[in-house]
Protein backbone atom coordinates (compact mmCIF):
# COMPACT_ATOMS: atom_id res chain seq x y z
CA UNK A 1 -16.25 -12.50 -8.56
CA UNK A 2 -16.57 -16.33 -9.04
CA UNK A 3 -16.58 -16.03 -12.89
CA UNK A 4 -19.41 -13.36 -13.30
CA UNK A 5 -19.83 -11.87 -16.53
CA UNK A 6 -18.94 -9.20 -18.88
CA UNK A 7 -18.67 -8.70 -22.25
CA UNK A 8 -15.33 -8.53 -22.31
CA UNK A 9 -15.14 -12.26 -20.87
CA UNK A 10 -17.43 -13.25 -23.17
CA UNK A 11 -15.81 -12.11 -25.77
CA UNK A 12 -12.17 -13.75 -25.15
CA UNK A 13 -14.17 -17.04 -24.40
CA UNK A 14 -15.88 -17.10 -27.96
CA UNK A 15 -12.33 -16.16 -29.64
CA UNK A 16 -10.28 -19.16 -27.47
CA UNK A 17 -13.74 -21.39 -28.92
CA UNK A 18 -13.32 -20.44 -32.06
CA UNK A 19 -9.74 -20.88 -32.38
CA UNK A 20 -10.71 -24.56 -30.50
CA UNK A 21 -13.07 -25.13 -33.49
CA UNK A 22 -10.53 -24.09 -36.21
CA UNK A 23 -7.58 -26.43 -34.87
CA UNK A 24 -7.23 -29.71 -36.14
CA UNK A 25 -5.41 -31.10 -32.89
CA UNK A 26 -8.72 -30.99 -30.89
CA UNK A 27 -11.95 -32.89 -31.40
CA UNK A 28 -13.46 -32.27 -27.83
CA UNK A 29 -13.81 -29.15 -25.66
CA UNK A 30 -14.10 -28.95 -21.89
CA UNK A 31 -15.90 -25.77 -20.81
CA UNK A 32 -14.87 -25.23 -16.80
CA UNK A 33 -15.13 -21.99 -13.85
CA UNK A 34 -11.98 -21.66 -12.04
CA UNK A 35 -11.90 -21.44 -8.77
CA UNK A 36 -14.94 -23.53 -6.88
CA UNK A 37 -17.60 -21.77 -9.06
CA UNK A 38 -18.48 -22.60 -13.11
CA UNK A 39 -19.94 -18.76 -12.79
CA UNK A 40 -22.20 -16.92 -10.76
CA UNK A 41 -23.93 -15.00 -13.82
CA UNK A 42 -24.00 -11.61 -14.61
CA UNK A 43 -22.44 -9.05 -12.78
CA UNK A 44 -25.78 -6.52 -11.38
CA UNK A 45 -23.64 -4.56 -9.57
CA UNK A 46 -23.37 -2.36 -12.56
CA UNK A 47 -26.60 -2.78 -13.86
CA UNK A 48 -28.09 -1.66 -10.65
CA UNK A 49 -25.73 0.91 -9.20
CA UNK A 50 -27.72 4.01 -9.86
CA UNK A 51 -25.74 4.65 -12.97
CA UNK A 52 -26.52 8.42 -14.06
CA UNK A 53 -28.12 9.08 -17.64
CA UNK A 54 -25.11 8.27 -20.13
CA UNK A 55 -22.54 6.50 -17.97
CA UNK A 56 -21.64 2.61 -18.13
CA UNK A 57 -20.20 -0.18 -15.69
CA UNK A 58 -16.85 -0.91 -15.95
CA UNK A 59 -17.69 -3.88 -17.25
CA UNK A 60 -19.44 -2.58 -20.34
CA UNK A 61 -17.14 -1.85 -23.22
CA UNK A 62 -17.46 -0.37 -26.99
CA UNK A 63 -19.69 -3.09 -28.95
CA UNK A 64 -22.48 -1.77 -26.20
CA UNK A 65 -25.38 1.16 -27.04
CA UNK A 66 -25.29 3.08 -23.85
CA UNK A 67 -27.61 1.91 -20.75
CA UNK A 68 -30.19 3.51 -19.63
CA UNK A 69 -31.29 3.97 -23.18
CA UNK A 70 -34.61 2.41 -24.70
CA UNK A 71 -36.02 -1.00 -25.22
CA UNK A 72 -34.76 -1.54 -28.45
CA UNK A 73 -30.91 -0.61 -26.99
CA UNK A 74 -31.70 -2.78 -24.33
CA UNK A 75 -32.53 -5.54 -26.87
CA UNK A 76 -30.07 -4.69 -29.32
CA UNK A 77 -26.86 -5.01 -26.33
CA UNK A 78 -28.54 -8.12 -25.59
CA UNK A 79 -28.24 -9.70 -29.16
CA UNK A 80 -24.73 -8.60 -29.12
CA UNK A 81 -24.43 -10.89 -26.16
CA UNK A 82 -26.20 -13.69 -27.18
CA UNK A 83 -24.03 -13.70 -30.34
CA UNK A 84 -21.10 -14.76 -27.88
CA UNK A 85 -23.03 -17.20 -26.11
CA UNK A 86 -24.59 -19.05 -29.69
CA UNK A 87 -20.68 -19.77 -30.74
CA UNK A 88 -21.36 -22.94 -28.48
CA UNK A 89 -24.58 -23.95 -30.15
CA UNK A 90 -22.98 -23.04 -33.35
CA UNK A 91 -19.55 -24.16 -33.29
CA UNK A 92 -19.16 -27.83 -35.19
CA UNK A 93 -17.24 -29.20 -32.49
CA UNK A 94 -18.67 -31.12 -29.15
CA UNK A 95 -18.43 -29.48 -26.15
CA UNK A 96 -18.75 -30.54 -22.38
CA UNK A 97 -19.65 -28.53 -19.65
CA UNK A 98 -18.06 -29.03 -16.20
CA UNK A 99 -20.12 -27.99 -13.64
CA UNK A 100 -19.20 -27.51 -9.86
CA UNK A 101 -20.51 -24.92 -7.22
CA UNK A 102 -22.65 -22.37 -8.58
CA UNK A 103 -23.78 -22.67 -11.90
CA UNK A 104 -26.66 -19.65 -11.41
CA UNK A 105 -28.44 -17.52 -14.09
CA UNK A 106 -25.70 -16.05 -16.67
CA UNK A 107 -23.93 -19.09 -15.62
CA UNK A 108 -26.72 -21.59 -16.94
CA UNK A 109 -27.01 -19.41 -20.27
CA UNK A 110 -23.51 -20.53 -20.88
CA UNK A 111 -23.75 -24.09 -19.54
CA UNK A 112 -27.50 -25.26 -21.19
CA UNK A 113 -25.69 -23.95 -24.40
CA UNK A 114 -23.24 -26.87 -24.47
CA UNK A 115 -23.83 -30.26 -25.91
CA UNK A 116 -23.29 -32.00 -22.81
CA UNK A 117 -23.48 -31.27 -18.88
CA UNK A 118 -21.73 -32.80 -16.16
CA UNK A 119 -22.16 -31.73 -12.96
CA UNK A 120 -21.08 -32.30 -9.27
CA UNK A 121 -23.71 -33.60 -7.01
CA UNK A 122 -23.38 -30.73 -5.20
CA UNK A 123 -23.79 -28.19 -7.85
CA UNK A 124 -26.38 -25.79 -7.37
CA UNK A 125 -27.98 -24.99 -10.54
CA UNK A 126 -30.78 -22.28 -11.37
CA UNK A 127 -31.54 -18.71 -12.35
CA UNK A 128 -32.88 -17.00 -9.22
CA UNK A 129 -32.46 -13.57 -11.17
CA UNK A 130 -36.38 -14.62 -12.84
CA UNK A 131 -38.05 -13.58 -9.67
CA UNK A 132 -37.05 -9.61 -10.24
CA UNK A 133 -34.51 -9.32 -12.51
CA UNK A 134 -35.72 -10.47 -15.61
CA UNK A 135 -36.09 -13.72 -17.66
CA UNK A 136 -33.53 -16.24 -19.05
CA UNK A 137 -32.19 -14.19 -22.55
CA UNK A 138 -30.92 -17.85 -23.73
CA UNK A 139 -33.83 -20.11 -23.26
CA UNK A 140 -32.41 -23.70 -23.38
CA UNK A 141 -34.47 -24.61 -20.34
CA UNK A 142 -37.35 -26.26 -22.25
CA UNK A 143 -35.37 -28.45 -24.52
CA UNK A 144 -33.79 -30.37 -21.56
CA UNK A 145 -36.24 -30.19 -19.31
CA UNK A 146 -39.89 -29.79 -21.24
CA UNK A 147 -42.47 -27.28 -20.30
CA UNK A 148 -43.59 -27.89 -16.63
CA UNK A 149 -40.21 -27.82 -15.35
CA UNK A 150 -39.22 -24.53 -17.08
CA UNK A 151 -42.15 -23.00 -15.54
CA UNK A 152 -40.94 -24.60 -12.66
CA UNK A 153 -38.15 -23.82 -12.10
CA UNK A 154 -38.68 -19.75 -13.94
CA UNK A 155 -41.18 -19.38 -11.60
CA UNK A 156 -39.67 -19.53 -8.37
CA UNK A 157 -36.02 -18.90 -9.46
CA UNK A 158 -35.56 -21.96 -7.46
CA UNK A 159 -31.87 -23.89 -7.83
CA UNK A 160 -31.53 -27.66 -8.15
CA UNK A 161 -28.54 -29.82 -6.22
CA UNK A 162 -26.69 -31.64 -8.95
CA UNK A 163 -27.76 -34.97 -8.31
CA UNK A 164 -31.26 -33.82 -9.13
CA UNK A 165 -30.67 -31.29 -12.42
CA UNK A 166 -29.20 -34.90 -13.50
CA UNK A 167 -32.91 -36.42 -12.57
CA UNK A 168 -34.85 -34.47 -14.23
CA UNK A 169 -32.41 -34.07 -17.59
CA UNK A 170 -31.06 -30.66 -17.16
CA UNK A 171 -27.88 -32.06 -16.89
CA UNK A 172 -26.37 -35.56 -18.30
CA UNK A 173 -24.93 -36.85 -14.97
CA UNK A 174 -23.70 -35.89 -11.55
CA UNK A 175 -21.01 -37.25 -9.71
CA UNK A 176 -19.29 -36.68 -6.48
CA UNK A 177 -17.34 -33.73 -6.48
CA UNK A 178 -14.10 -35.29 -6.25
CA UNK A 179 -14.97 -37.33 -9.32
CA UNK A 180 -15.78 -34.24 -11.33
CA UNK A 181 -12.47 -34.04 -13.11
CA UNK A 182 -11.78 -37.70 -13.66
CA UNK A 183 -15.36 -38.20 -14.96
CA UNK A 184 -15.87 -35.37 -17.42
CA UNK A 185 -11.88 -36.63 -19.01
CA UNK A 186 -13.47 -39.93 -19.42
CA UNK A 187 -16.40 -38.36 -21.61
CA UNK A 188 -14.29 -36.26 -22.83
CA UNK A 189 -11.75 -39.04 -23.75
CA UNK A 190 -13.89 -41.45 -25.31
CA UNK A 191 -15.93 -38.19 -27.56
CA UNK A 192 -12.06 -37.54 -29.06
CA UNK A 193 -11.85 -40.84 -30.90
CA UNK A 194 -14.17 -40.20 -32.90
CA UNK A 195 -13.33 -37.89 -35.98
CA UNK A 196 -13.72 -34.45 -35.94
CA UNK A 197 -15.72 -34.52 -39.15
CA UNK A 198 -18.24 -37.38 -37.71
CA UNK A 199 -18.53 -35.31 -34.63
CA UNK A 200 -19.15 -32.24 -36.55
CA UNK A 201 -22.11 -34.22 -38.75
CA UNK A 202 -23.25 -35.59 -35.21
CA UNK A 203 -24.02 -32.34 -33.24
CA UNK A 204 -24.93 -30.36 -36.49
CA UNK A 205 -28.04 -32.93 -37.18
CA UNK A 206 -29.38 -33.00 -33.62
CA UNK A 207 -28.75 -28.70 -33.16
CA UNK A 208 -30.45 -28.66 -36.55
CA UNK A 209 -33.46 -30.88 -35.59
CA UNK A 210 -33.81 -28.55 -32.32
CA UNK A 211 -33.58 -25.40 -34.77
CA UNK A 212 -36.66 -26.94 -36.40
CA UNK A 213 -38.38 -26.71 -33.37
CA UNK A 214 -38.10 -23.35 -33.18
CA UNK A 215 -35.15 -23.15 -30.78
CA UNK A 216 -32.72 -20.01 -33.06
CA UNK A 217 -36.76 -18.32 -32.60
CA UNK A 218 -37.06 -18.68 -29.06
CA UNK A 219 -33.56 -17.11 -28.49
CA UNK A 220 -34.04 -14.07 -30.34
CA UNK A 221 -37.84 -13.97 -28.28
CA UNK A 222 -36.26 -14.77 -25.37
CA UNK A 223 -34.48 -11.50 -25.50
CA UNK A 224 -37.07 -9.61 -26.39
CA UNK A 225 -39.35 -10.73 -23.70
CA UNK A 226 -36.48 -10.35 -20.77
CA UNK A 227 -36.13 -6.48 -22.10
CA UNK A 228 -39.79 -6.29 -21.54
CA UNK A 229 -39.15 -8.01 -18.30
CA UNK A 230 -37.00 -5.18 -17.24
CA UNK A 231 -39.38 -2.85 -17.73
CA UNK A 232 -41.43 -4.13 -14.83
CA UNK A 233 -42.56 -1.62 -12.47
CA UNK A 234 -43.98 -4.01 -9.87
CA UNK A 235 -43.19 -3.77 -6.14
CA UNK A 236 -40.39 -6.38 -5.74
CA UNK A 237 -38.47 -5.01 -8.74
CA UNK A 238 -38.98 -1.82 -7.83
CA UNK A 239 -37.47 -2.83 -4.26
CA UNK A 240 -35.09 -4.47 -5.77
CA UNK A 241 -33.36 -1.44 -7.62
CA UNK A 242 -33.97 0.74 -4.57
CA UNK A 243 -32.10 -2.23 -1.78
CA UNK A 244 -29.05 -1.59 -4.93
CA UNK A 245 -28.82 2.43 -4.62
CA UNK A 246 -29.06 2.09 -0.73
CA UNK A 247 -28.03 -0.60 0.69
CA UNK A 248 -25.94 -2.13 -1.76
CA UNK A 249 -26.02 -6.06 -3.79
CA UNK A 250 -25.82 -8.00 -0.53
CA UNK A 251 -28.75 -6.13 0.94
CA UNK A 252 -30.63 -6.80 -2.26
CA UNK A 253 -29.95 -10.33 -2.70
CA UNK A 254 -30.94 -10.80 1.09
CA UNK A 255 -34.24 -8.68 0.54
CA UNK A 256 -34.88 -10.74 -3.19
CA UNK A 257 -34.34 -14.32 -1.52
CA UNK A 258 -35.30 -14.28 1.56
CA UNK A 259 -38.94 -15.09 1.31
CA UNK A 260 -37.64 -18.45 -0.10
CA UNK A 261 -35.89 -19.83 2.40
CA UNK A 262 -32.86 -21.88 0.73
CA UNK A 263 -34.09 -21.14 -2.63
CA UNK A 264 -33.64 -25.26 -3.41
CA UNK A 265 -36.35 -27.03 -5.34
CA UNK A 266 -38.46 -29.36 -2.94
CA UNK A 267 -40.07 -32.55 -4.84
CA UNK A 268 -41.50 -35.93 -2.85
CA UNK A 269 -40.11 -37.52 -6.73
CA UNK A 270 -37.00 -36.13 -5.95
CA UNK A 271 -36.01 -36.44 -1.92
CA UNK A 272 -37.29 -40.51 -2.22
C-alpha cells in the first residue's frame, strides 16, 4: 500500500536504525520507500472501518491499548509511536531522506525527522490528513519552514511539488527524478568521510540547540493536541467517518479532497 504504516513497520525500521547506529562500518544512513512512493502515511483503513467496541486493525499489534478507548489511550498509543519515529532525531548518526512520489502525512512524520531531505522535483509533499483527520503528531513543520508556512500548509492540507518544498526549506534540494539516486549517494558519500564520532558531535549540537527551543515539548503537545483533534465532531469529520463505513477509503478521500481541486499549493513567489 505504497509504504503506509503500522506499528509493526515502524517497529522493524527503528531496530534495522538502531543496529545502523551501533555498527562501526557505517557513518551515513539513507532512509528510502520502495517502489515509486517514500510512503503514503498511515493506513485509515483501519482506523476508520467501523471497528466494533474492543476489536483492532490488522495492523495494530500488542504494544497498543485497544481503540476505541479514551483520550488518554488514544494519546498513550500515540507516544508509543512517536517513540519509533524519535530514534531518527535521536540516533547519533546522520541520516538522509530520499524522497520520490508521495511523501504525504505519516510519510512526512518520518521524513521531517531526518537530518537531511532530498527530494525529486516531482515529489509531492504534504499532510492532507489536517483537514479532517487530525493534526501532524510529529511537528517538525515549523523548524524548517517557520510559522506562516506551517499554518500554511496545516491549514489547507495542501502538498508542495519538490522543486518548491526545496524553496521554501522543507526540504534541502530537489532534483530531477532520474537524478534522485545519484544525488542523494553523492551527499551521502561525501557525509561518510567524516568520522562517525565528529558526525555524532555535529548532529547532537544542532538537535540539542532545536531541543532548546522547545522542539522534544512540541512533540509530546503535538500528540496531545491531534488526540483532541480526533475528537472533533464537526461536519466534515463527521462525513468523513460516515463516506469510511459506507462507501469505503476511496469514496472518502474523493468526498475529503475534492473541494480542493489538486490539493497543490498555489504561490505567485513560487510559479515565477
Amino acid at each position: 500500500k505504497r509504504n503506509t504504516l503500522s506499528g509493526q513497520l515502524l517497529t522493524e525500521l527503528r531496530d534495522a536504525l538502531m543496529e545502523a547506529d551501533a555498527r562501526v562500518d557505517v557513518n551515513v544512513v539513507i532512509l528510502e520507500g520502495a517502489g515509486k512512493d517514500f510512503c503514503a502515511g498511515y493506513d485509515l483503513v483501519g482506523a476508520y472501518a467501523g471497528l466494533k467496541e474492543g476489536e483492532t486493525p490488522p495492523w495494530d499489534d500488542a504494544q497498543y491499548r485497544t481503540l476505541n478507548g479514551t483520550i488518554d489511550d488514544d494519546i498513550w498509543n500515540m507516544e508509543q509511536t512517536q517513540k519509533l519515529t524519535m530514534i531518527l532525531f535521536d540516533m547519533h548518526k546522520p541520516v538522509i531522506a530520499k524522497v520520490q512520489g508521495n511523501c504525504l502525512a505519516g510519510g512526512t512524520d518520518l521524513a521531517l525527522m531526518c537530518d537531511m531531505i532530498i527530494a525529486a522535483e516531482n515529489a509531492k509533499i504534504g499532510f492532507p490528513a489536517s483537514r479532517v483527520n487530525g493534526t501532524p503528531p510529529n511537528q517538525m513543520w515549523l523548524y524548517h519552514v517557520g510559522p506562516q508556512w506551517a499554518k500554511r500548509m496545516m491549514f489547507t492540507g495542501d502538498s508542495l511539488w519538490g522543486k518548491d518544498a526545496a524553496r521554501i526549506g522543507l526540504v534541502l534540494d530537489a532534483v530531477p527524478a532520474e537524478e534522485l539516486d545519484a544525488a542523494v549517494n553523492e551527499l551521502a558519500r561525501r557525509v561518510s568521510f567524516v568520522d562517525a564520532d565528529m558526525l555524532s558531535a555535529h548532529k547532537r549540537i544542532i538537535n540539542a540547540a532545536m531541543e532548546f527551543q522547545g522542539s522534544r515539548q512540541l512533540q509530546r503537545f503535538a500528540v496531545e493536541m491531534d488526540a483532541r483533534a480526533h475528537l472533533c465532531k464537526g461536519p466534515r469529520r463527521t462525513q468523513f467517518k460516515t463516506d469510511m463505513k459506507e462507501g469505503g477509503f476511496k469514496v472518502a478521500l474523493k468526498n475529503r479532497d475534492e473541494p480542493f481541486g489538486d490539493g497543490m499549493v498555489q504561490s505567485h513567489w513560487l510559479n515565477k
